[in-house]
N, C-alpha and C. Protein backbone atom coordinates (compact mmCIF):
# COMPACT_ATOMS: atom_id res chain seq x y z
N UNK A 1 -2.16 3.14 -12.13
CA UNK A 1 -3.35 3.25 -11.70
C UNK A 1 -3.55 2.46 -10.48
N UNK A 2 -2.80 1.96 -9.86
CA UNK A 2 -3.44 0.81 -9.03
C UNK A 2 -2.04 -0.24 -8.41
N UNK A 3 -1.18 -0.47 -7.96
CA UNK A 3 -0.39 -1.22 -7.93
C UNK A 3 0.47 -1.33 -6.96
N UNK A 4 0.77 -2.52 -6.11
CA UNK A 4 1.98 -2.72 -5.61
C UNK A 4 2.72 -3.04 -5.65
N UNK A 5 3.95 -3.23 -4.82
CA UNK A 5 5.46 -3.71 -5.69
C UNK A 5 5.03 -5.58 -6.46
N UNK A 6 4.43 -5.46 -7.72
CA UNK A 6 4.52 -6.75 -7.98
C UNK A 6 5.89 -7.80 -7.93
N UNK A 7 6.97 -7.66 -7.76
CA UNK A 7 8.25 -8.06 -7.46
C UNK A 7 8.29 -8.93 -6.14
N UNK A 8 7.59 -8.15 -5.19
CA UNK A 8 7.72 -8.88 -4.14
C UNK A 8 6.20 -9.66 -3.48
N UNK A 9 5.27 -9.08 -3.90
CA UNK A 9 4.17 -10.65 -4.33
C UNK A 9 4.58 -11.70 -4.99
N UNK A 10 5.22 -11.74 -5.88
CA UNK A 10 5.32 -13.03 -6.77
C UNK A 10 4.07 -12.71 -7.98
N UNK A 11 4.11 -11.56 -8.10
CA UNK A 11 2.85 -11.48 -9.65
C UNK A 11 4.07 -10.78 -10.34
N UNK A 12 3.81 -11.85 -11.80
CA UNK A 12 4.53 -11.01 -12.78
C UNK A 12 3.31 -10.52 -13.87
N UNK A 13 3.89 -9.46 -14.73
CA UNK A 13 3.09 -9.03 -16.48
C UNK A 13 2.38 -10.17 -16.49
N UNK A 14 2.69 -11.52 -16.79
CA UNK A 14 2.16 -12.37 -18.00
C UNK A 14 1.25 -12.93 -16.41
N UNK A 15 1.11 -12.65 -15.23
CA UNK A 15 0.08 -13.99 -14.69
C UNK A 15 -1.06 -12.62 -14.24
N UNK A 16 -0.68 -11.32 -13.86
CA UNK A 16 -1.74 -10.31 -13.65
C UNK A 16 -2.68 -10.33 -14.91
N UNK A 17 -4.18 -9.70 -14.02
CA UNK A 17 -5.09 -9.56 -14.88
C UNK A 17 -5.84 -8.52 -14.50
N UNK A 18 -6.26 -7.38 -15.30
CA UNK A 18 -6.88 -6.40 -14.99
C UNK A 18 -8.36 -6.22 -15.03
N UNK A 19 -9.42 -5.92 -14.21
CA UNK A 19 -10.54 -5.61 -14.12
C UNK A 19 -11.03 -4.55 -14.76
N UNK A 20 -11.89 -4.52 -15.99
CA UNK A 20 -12.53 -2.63 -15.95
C UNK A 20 -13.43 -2.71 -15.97
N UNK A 21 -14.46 -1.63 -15.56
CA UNK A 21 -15.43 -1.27 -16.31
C UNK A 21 -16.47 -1.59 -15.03
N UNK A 22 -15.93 -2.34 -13.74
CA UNK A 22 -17.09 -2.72 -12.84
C UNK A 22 -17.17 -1.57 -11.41
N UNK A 23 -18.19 -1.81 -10.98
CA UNK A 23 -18.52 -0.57 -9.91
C UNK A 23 -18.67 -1.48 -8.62
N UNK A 24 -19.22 -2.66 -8.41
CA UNK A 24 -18.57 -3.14 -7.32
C UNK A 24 -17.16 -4.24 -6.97
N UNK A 25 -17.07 -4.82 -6.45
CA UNK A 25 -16.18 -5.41 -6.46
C UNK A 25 -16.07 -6.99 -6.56
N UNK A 26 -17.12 -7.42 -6.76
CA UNK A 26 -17.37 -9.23 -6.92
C UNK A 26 -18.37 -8.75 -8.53
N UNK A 27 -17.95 -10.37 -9.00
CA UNK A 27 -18.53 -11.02 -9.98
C UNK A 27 -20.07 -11.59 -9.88
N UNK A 28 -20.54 -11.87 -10.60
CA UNK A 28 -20.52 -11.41 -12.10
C UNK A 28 -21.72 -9.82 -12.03
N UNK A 29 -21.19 -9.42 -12.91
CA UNK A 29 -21.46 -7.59 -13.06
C UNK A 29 -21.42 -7.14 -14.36
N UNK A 30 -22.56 -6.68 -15.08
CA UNK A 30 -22.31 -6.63 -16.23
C UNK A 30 -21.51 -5.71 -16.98
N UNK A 31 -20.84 -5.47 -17.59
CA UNK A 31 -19.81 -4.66 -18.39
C UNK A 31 -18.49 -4.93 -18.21
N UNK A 32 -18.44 -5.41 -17.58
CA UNK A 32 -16.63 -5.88 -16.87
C UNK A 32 -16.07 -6.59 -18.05
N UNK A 33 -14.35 -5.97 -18.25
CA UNK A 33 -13.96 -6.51 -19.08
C UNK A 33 -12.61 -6.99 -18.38
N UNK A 34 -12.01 -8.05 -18.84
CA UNK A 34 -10.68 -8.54 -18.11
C UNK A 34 -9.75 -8.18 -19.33
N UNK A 35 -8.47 -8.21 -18.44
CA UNK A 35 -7.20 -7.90 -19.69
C UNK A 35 -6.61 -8.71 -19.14
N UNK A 36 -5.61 -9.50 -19.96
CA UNK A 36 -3.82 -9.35 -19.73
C UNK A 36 -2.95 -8.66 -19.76
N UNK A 37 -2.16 -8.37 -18.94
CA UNK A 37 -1.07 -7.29 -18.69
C UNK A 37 0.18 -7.73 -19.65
N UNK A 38 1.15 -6.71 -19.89
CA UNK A 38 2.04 -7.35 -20.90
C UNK A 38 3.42 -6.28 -20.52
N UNK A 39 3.03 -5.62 -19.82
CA UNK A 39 4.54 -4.97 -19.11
C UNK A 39 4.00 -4.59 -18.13
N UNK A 40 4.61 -4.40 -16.84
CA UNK A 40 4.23 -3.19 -15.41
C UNK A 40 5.63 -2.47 -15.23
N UNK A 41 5.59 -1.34 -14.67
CA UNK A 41 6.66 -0.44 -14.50
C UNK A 41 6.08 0.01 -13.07
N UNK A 42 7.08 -0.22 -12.21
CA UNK A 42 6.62 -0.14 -10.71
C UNK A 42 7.22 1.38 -10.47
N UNK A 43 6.39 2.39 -9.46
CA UNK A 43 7.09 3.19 -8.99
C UNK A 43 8.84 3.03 -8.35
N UNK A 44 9.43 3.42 -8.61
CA UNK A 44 11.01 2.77 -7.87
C UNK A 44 10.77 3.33 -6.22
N UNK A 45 10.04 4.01 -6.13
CA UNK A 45 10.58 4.78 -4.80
C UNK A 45 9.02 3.80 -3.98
N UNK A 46 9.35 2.89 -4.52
CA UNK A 46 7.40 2.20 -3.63
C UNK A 46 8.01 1.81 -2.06
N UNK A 47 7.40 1.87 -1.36
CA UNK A 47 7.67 1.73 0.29
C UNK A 47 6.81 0.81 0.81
N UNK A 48 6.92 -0.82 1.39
CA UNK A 48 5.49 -1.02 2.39
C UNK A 48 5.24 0.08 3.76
N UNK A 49 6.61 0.64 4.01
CA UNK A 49 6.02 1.00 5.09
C UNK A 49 5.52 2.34 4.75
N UNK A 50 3.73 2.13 5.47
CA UNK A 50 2.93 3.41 4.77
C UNK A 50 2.35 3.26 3.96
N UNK A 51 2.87 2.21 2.59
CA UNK A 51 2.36 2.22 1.34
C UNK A 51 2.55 3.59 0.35
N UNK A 52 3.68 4.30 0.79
CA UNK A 52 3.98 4.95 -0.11
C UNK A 52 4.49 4.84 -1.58
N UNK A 53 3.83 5.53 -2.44
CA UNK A 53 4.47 5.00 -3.59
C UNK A 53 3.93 4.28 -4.40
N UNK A 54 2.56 3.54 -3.35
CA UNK A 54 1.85 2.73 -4.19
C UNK A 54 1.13 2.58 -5.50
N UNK A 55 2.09 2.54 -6.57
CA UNK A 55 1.71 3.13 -7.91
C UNK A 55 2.43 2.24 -8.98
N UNK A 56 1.78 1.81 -10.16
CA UNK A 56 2.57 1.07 -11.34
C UNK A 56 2.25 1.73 -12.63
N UNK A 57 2.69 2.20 -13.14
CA UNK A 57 1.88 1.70 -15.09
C UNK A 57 1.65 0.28 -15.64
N UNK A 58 0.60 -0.29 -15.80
CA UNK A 58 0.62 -0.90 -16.29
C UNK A 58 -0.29 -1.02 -18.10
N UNK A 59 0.82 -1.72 -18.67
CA UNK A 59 0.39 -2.21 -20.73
C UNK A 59 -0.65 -3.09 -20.80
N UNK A 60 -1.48 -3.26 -20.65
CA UNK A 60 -2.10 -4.29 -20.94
C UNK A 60 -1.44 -5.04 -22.39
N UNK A 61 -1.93 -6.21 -22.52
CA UNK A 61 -2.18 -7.23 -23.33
C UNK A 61 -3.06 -6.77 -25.04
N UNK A 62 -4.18 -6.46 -24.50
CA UNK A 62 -4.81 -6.00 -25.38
C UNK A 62 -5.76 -4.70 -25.45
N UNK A 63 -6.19 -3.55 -26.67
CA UNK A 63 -6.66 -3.05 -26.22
C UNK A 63 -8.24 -2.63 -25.49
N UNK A 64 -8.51 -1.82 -24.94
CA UNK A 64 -9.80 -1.93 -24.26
C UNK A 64 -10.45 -1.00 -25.39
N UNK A 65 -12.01 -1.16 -25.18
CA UNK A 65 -12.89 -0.48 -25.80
C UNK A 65 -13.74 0.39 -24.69
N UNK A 66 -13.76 1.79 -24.77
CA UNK A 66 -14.22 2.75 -24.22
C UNK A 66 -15.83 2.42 -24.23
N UNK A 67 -16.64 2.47 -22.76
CA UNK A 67 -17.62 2.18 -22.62
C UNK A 67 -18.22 3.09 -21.70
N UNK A 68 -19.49 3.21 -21.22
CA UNK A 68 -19.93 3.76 -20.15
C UNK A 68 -19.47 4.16 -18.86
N UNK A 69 -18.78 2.93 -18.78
CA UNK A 69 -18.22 2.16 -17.32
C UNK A 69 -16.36 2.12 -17.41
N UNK A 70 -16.14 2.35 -18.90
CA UNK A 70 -14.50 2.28 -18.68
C UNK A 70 -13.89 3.47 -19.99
N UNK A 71 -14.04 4.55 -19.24
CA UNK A 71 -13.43 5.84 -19.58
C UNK A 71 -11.72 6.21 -19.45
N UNK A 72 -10.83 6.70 -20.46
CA UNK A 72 -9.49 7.13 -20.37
C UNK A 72 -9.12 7.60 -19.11
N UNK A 73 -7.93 7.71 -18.42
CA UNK A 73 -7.60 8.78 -17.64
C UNK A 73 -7.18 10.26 -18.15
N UNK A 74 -7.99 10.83 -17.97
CA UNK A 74 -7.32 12.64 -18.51
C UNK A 74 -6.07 12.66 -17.25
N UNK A 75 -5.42 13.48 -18.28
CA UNK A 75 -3.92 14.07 -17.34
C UNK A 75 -3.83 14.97 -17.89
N UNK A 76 -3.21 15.74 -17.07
CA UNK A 76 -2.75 17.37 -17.36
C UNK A 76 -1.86 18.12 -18.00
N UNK A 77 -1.45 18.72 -18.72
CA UNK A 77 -0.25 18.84 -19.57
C UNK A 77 0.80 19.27 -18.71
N UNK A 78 1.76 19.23 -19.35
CA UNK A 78 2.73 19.76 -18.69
C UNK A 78 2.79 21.35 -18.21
N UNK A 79 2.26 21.71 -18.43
CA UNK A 79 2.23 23.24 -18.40
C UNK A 79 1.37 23.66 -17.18
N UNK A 80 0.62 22.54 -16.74
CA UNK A 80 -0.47 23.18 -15.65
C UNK A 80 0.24 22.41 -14.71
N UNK A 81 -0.15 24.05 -13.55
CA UNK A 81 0.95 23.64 -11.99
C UNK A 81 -0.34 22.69 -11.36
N UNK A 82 -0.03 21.10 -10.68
CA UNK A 82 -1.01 20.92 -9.58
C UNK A 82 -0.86 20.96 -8.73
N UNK A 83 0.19 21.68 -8.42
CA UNK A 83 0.70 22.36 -6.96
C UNK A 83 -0.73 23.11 -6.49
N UNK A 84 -1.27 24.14 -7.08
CA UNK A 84 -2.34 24.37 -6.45
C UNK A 84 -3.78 23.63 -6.38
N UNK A 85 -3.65 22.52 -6.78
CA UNK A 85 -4.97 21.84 -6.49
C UNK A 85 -4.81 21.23 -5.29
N UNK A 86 -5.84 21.08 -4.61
CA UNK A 86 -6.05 21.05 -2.90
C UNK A 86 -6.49 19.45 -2.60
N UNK A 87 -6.96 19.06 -3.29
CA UNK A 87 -7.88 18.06 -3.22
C UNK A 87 -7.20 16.59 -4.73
N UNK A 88 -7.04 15.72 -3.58
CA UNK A 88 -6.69 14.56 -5.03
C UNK A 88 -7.73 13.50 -4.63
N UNK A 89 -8.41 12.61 -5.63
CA UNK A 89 -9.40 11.45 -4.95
C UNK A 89 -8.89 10.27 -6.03
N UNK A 90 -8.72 9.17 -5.88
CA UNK A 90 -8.51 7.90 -6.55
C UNK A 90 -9.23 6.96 -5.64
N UNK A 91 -9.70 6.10 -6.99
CA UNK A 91 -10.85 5.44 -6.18
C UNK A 91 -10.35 3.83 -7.21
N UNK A 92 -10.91 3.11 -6.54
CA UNK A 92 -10.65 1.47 -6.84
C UNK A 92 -10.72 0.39 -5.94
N UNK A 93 -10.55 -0.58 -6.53
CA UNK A 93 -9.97 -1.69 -5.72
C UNK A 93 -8.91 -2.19 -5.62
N UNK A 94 -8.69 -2.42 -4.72
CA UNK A 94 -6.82 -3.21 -5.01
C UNK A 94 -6.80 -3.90 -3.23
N UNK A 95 -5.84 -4.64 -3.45
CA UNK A 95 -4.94 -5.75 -2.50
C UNK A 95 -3.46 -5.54 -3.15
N UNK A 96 -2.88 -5.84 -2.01
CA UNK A 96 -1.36 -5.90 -2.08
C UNK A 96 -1.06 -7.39 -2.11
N UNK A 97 -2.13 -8.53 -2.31
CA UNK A 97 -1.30 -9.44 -2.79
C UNK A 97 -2.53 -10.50 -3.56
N UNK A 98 -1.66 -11.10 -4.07
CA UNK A 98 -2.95 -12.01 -5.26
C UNK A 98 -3.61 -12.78 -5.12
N UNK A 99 -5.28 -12.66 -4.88
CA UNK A 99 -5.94 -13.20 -4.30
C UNK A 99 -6.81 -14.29 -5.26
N UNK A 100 -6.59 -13.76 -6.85
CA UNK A 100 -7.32 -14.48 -7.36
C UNK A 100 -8.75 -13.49 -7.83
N UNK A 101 -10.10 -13.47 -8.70
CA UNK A 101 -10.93 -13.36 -8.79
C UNK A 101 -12.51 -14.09 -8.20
């Protein structure tokens, strides 16, 4: 959802922390929930130059509780081509390096 090569920031699983559930980007905001991360799996093919690639899975720590503000990601089965969808939008916040909260 969100990620850069954590390898070469110096963020590992156990010191990242994940944001949900907020619509702007500073504190304090009500609904926001923090996690601990507990594995990341980096795209292999991640690039700075461009920022291609810029993509991780990350496990959290613990699980989240579905709220107003922090809904699943739907994905598509395998069976549906998104070759023909025209249009992709991802939206968030992110930095490529650790700034802290």
């Amino acid at each position: 959802m969100i990620c850069c090569d954590f390898s070469a920031t110096g963020v590992s699983a156990s010191t990242a922390q994940i944001r949900l559930g907020g619509i702007l980007a500073a504190d304090p905001e009500p609904g926001v929930f923090y996690s601990g991360v507990s594995r990341v799996i980096v795209y292999p093919y991640f690039s700075y130059e461009g920022l291609t690639g810029d993509i991780a899975l990350l496990k959290l720590s613990s699980p989240v509780t579905f709220t107003d503000t922090i809904r699943p990601v739907c994905l598509p089965s395998r069976d549906v081509n998104v070759n023909r969808f025209k249009v992709c939008v991802a939206t968030g916040f992110g930095d490529l390096f650790q700034t802290g909260r």
